[in-house]
PDB file of N, CA and C in Angstrom:
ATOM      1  N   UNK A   1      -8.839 -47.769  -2.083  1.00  0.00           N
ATOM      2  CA  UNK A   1      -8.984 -46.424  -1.545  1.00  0.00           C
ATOM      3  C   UNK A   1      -7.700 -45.607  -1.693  1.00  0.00           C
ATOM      4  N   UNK A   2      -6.539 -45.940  -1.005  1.00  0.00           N
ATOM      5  CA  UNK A   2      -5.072 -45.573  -1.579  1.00  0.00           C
ATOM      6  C   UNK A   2      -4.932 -45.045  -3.538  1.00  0.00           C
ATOM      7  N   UNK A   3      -5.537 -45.837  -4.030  1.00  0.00           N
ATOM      8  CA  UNK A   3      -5.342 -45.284  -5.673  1.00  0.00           C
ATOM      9  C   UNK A   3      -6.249 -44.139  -5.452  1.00  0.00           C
ATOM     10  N   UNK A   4      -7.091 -44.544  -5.152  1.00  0.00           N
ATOM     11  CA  UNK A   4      -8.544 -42.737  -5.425  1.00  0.00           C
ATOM     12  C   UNK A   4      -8.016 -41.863  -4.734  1.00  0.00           C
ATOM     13  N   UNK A   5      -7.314 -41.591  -3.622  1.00  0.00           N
ATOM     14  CA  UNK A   5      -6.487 -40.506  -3.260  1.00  0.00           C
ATOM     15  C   UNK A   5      -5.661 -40.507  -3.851  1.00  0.00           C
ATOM     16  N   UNK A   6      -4.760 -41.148  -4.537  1.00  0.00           N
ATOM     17  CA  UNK A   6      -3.813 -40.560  -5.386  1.00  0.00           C
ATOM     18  C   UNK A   6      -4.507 -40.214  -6.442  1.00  0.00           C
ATOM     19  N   UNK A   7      -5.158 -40.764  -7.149  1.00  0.00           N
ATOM     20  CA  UNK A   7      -5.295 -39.706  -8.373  1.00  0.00           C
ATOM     21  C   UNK A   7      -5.842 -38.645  -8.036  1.00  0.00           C
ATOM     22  N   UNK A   8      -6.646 -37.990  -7.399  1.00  0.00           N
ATOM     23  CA  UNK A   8      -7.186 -37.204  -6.683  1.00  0.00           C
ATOM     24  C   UNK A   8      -6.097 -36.188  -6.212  1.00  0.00           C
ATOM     25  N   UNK A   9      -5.117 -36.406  -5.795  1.00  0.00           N
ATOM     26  CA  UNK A   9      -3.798 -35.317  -5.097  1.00  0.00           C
ATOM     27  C   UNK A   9      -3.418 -35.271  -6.860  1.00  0.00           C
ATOM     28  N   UNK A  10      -3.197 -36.120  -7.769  1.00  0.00           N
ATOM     29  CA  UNK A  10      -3.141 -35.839  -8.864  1.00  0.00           C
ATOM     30  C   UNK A  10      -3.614 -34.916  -9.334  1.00  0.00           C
ATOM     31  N   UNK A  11      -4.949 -35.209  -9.914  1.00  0.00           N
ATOM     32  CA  UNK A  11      -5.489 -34.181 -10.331  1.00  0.00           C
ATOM     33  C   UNK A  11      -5.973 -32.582  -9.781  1.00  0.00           C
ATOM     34  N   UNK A  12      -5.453 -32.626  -8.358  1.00  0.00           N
ATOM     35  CA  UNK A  12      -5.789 -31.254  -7.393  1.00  0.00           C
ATOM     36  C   UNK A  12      -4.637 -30.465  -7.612  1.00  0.00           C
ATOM     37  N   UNK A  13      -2.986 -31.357  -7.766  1.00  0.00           N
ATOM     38  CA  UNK A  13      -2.116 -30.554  -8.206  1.00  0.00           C
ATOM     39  C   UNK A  13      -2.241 -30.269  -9.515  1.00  0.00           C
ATOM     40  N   UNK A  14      -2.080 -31.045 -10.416  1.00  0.00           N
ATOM     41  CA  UNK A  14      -2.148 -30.211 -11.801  1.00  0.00           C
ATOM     42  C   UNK A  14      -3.222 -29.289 -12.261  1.00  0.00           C
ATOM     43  N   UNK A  15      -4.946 -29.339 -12.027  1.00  0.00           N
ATOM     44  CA  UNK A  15      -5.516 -28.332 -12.096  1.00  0.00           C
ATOM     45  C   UNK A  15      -5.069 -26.909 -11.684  1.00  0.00           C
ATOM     46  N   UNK A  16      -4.813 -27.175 -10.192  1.00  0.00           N
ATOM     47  CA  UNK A  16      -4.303 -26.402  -9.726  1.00  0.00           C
ATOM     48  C   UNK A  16      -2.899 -25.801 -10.299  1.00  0.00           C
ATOM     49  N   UNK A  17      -2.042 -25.983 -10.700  1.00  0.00           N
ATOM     50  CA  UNK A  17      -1.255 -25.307 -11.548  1.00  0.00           C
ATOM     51  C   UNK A  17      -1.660 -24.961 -12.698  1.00  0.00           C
ATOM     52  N   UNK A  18      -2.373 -25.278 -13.470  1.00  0.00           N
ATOM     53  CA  UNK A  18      -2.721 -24.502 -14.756  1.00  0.00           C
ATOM     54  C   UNK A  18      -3.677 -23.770 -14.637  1.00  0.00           C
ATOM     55  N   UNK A  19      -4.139 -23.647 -13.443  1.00  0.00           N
ATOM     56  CA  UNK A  19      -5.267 -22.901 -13.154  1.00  0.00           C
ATOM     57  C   UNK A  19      -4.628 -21.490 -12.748  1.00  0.00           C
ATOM     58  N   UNK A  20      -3.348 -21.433 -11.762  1.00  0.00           N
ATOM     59  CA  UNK A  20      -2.173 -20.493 -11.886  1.00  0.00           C
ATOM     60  C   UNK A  20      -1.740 -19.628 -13.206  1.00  0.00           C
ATOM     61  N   UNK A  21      -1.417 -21.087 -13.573  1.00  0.00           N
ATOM     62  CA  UNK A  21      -0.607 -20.010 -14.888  1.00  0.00           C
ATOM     63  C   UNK A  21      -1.307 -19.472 -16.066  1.00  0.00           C
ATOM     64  N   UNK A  22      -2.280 -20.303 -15.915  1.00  0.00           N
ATOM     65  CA  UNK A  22      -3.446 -19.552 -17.415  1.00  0.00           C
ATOM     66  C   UNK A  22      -4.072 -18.019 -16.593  1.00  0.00           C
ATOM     67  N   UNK A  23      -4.431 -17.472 -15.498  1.00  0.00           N
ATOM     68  CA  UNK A  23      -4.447 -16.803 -14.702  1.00  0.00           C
ATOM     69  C   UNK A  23      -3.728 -15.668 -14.702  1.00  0.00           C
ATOM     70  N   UNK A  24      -2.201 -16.090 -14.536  1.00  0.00           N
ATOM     71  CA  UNK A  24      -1.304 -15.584 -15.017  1.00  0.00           C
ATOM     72  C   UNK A  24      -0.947 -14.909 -16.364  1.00  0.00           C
ATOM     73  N   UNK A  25      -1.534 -15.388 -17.154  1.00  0.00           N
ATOM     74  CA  UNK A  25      -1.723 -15.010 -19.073  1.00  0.00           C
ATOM     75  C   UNK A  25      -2.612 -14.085 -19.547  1.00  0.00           C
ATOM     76  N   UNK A  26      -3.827 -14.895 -18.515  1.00  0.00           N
ATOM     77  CA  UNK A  26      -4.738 -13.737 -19.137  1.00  0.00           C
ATOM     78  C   UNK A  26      -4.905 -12.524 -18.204  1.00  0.00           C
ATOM     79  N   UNK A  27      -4.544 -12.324 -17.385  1.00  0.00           N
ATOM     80  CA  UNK A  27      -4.752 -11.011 -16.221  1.00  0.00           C
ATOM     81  C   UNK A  27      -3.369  -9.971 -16.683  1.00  0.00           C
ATOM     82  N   UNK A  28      -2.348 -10.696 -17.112  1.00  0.00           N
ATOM     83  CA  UNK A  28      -0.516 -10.249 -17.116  1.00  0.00           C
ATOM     84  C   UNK A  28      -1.008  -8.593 -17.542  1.00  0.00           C
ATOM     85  N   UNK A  29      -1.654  -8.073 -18.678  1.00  0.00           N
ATOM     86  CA  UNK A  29      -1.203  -6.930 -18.984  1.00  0.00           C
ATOM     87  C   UNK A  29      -2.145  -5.686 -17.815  1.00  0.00           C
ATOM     88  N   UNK A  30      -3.533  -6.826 -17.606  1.00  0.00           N
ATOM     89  CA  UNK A  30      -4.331  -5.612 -16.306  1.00  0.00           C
ATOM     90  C   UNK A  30      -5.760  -6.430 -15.751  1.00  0.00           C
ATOM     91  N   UNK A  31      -5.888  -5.846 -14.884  1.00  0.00           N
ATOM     92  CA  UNK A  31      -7.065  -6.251 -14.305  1.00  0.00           C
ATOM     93  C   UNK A  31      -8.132  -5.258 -13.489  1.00  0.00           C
ATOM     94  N   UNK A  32      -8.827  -5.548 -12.412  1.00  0.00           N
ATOM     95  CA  UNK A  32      -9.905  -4.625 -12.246  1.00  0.00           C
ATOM     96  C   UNK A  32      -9.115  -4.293 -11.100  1.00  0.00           C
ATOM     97  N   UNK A  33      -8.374  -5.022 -10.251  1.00  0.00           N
ATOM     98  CA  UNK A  33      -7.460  -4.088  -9.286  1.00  0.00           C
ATOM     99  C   UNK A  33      -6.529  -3.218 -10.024  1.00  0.00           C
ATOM    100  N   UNK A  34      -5.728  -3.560 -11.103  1.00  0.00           N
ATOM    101  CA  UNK A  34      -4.630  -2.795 -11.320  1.00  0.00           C
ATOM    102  C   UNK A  34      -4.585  -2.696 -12.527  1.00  0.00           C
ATOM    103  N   UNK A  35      -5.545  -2.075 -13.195  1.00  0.00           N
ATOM    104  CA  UNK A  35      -5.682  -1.378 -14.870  1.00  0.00           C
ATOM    105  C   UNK A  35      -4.458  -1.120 -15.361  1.00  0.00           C
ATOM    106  N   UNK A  36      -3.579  -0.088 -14.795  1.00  0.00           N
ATOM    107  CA  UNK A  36      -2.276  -0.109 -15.913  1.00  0.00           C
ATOM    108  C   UNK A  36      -0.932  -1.387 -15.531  1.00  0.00           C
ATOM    109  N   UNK A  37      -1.502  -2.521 -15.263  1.00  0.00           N
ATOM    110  CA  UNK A  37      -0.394  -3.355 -14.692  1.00  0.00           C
ATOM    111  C   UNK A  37       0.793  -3.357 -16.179  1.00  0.00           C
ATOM    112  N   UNK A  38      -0.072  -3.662 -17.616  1.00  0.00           N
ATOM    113  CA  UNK A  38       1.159  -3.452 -18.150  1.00  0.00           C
ATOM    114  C   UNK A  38       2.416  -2.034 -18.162  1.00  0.00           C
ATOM    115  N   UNK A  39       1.761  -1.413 -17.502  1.00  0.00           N
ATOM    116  CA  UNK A  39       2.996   0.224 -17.664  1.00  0.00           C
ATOM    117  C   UNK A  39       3.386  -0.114 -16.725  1.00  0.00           C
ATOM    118  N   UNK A  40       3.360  -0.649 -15.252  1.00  0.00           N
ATOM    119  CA  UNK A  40       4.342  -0.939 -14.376  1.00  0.00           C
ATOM    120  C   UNK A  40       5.729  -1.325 -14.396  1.00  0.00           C
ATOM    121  N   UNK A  41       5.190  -2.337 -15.776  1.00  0.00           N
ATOM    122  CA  UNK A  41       7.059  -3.507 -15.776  1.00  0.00           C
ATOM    123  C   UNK A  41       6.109  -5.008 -15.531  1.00  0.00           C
ATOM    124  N   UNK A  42       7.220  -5.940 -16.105  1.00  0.00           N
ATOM    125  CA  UNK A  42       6.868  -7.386 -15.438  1.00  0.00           C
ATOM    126  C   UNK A  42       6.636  -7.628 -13.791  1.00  0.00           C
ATOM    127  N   UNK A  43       7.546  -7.163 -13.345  1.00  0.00           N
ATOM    128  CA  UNK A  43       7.446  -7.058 -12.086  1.00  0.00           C
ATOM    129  C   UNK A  43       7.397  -5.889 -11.017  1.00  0.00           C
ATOM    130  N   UNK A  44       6.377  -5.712 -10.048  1.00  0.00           N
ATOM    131  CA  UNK A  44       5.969  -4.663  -9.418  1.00  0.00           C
ATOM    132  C   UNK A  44       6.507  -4.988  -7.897  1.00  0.00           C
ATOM    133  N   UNK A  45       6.653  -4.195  -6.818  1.00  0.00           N
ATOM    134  CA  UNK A  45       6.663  -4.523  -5.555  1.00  0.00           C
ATOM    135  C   UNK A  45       5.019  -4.514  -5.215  1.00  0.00           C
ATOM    136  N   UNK A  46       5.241  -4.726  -3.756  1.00  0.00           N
ATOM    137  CA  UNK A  46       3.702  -5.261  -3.195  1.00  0.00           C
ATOM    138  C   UNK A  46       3.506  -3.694  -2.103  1.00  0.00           C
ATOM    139  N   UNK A  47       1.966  -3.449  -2.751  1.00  0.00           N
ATOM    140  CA  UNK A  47       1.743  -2.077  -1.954  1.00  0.00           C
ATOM    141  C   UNK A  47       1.332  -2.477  -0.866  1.00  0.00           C
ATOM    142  N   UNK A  48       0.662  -3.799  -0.342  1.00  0.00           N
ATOM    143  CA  UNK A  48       0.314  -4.355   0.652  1.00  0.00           C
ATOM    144  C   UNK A  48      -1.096  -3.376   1.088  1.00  0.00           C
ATOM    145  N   UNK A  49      -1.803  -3.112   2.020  1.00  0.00           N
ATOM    146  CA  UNK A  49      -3.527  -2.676   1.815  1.00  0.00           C
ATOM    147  C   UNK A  49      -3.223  -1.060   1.192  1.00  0.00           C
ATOM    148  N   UNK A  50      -2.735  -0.320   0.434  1.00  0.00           N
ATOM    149  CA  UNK A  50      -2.718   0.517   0.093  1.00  0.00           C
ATOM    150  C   UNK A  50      -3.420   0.513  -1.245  1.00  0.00           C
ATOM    151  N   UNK A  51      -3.489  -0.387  -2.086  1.00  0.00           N
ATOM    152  CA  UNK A  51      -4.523  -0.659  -3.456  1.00  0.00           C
ATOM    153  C   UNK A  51      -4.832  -1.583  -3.135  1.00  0.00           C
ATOM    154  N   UNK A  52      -5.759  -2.196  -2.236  1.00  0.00           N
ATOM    155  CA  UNK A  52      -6.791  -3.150  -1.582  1.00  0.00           C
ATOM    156  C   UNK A  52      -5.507  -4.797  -1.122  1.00  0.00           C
ATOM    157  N   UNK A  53      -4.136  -4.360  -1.394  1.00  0.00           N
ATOM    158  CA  UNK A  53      -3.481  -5.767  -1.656  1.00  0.00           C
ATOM    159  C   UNK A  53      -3.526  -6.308  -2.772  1.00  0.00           C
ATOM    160  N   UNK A  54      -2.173  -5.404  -3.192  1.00  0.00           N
ATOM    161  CA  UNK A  54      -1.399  -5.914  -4.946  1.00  0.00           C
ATOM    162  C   UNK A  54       0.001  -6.856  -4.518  1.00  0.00           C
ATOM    163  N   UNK A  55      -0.014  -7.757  -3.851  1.00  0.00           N
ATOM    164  CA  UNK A  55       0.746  -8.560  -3.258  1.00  0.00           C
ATOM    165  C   UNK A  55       0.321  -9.997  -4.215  1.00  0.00           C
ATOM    166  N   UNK A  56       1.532 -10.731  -5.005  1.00  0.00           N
ATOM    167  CA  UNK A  56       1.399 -11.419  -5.833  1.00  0.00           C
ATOM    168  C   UNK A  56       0.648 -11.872  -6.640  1.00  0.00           C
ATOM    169  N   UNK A  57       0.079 -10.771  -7.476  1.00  0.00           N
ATOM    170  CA  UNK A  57      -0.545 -10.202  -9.146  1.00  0.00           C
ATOM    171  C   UNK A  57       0.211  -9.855 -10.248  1.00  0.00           C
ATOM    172  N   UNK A  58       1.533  -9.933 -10.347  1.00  0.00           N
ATOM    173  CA  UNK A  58       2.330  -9.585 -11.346  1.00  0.00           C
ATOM    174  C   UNK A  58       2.101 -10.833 -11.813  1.00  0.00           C
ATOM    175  N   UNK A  59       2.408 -10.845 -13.284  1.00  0.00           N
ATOM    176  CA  UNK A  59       2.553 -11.844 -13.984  1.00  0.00           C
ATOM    177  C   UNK A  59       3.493 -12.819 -13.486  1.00  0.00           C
ATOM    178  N   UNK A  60       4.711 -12.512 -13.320  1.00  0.00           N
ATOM    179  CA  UNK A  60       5.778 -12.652 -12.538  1.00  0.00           C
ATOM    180  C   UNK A  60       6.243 -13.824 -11.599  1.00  0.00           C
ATOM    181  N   UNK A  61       4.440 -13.465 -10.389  1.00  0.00           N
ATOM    182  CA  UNK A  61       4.730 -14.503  -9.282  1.00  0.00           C
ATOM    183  C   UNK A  61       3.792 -15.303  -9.697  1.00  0.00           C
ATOM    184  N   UNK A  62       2.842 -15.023 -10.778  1.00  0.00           N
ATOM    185  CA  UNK A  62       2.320 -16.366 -11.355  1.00  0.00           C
ATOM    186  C   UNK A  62       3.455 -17.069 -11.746  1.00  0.00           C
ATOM    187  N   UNK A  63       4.181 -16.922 -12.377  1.00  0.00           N
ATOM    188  CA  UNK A  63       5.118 -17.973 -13.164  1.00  0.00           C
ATOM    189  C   UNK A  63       6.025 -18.881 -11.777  1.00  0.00           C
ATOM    190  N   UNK A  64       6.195 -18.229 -10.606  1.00  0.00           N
ATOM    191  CA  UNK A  64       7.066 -18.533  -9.699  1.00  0.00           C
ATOM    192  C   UNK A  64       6.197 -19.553  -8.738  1.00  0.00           C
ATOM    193  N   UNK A  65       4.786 -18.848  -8.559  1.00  0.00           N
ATOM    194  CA  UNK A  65       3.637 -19.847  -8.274  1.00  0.00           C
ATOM    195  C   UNK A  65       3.658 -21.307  -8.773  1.00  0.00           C
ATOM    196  N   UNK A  66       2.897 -20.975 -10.555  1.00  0.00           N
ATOM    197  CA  UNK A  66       2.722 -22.291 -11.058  1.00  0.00           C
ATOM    198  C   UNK A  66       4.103 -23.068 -10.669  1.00  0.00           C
ATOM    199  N   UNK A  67       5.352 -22.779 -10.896  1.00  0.00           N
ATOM    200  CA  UNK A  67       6.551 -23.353 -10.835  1.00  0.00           C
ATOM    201  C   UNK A  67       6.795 -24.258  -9.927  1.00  0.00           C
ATOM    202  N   UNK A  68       5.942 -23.569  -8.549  1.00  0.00           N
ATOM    203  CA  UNK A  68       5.960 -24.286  -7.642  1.00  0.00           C
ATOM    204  C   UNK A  68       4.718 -25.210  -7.109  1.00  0.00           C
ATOM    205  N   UNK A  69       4.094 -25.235  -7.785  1.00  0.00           N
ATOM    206  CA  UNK A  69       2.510 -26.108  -8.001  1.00  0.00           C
ATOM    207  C   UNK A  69       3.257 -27.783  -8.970  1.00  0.00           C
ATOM    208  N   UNK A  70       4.016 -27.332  -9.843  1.00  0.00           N
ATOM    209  CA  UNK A  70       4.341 -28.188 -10.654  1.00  0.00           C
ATOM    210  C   UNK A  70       5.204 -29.206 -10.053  1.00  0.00           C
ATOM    211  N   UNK A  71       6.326 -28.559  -9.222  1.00  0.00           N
ATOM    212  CA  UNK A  71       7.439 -28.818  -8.538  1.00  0.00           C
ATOM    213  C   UNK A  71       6.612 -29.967  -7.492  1.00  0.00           C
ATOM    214  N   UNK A  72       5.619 -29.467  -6.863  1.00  0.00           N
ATOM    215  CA  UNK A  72       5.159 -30.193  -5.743  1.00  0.00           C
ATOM    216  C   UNK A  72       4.438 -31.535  -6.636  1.00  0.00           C
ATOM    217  N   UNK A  73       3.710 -31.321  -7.640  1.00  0.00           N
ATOM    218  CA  UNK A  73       3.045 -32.434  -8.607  1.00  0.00           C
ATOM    219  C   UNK A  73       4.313 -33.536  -8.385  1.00  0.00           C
ATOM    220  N   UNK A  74       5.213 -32.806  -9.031  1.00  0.00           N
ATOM    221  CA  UNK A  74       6.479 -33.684  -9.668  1.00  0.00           C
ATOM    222  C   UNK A  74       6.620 -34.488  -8.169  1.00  0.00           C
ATOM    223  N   UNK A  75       6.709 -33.969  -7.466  1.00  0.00           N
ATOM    224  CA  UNK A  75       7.440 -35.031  -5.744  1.00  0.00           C
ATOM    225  C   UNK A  75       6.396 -35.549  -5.296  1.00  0.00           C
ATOM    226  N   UNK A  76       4.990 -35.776  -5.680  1.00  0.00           N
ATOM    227  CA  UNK A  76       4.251 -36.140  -5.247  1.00  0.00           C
ATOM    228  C   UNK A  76       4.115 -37.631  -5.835  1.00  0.00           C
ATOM    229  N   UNK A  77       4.461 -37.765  -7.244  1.00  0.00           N
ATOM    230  CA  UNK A  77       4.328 -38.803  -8.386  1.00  0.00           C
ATOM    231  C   UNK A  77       5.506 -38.688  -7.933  1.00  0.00           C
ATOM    232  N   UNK A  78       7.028 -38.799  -7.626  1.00  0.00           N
ATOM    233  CA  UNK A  78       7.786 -39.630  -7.668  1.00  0.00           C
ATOM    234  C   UNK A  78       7.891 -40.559  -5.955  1.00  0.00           C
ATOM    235  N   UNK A  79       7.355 -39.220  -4.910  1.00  0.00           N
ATOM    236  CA  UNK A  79       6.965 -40.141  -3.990  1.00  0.00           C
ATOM    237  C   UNK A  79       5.839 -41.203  -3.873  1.00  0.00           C
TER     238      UNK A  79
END
């Protein structure tokens, strides 16, 4: 039982990070909240409920996201 939860936290972290960052790739230049995201810049501030909550949608905090999806994978397999 111990192995099937680990692979399992396995495979929940790494889906879960590439599920981030591919996310991240294909939304980066716009989406249905924020059509001109590429004329903004890489990185935008957060309007918070003023455009329904554009609070980490930049391409940006995907990368800082997955980073940290990966990070947690990594300490999970060495713990």
């Amino acid at each position: 039982t111990a192995d099937f939860l680990v692979h399992h936290i396995h495979a929940f972290t790494i889906h879960v990070t590439v599920l981030i960052l591919l996310k991240g790739v294909l939304f980066a230049r716009s989406s249905r909240l924020i059509p001109d995201k590429a004329n903004l810049g890489f990185r935008f501030p957060c309007d918070g409920p003023g455009r329904g909550g554009t609070c980490q949608v930049s391409a940006w905090d995907h990368v800082f996201l997955g980073l940290f999806w990966m990070y947690n994978a990594i300490s999970v397999v060495i713990f």
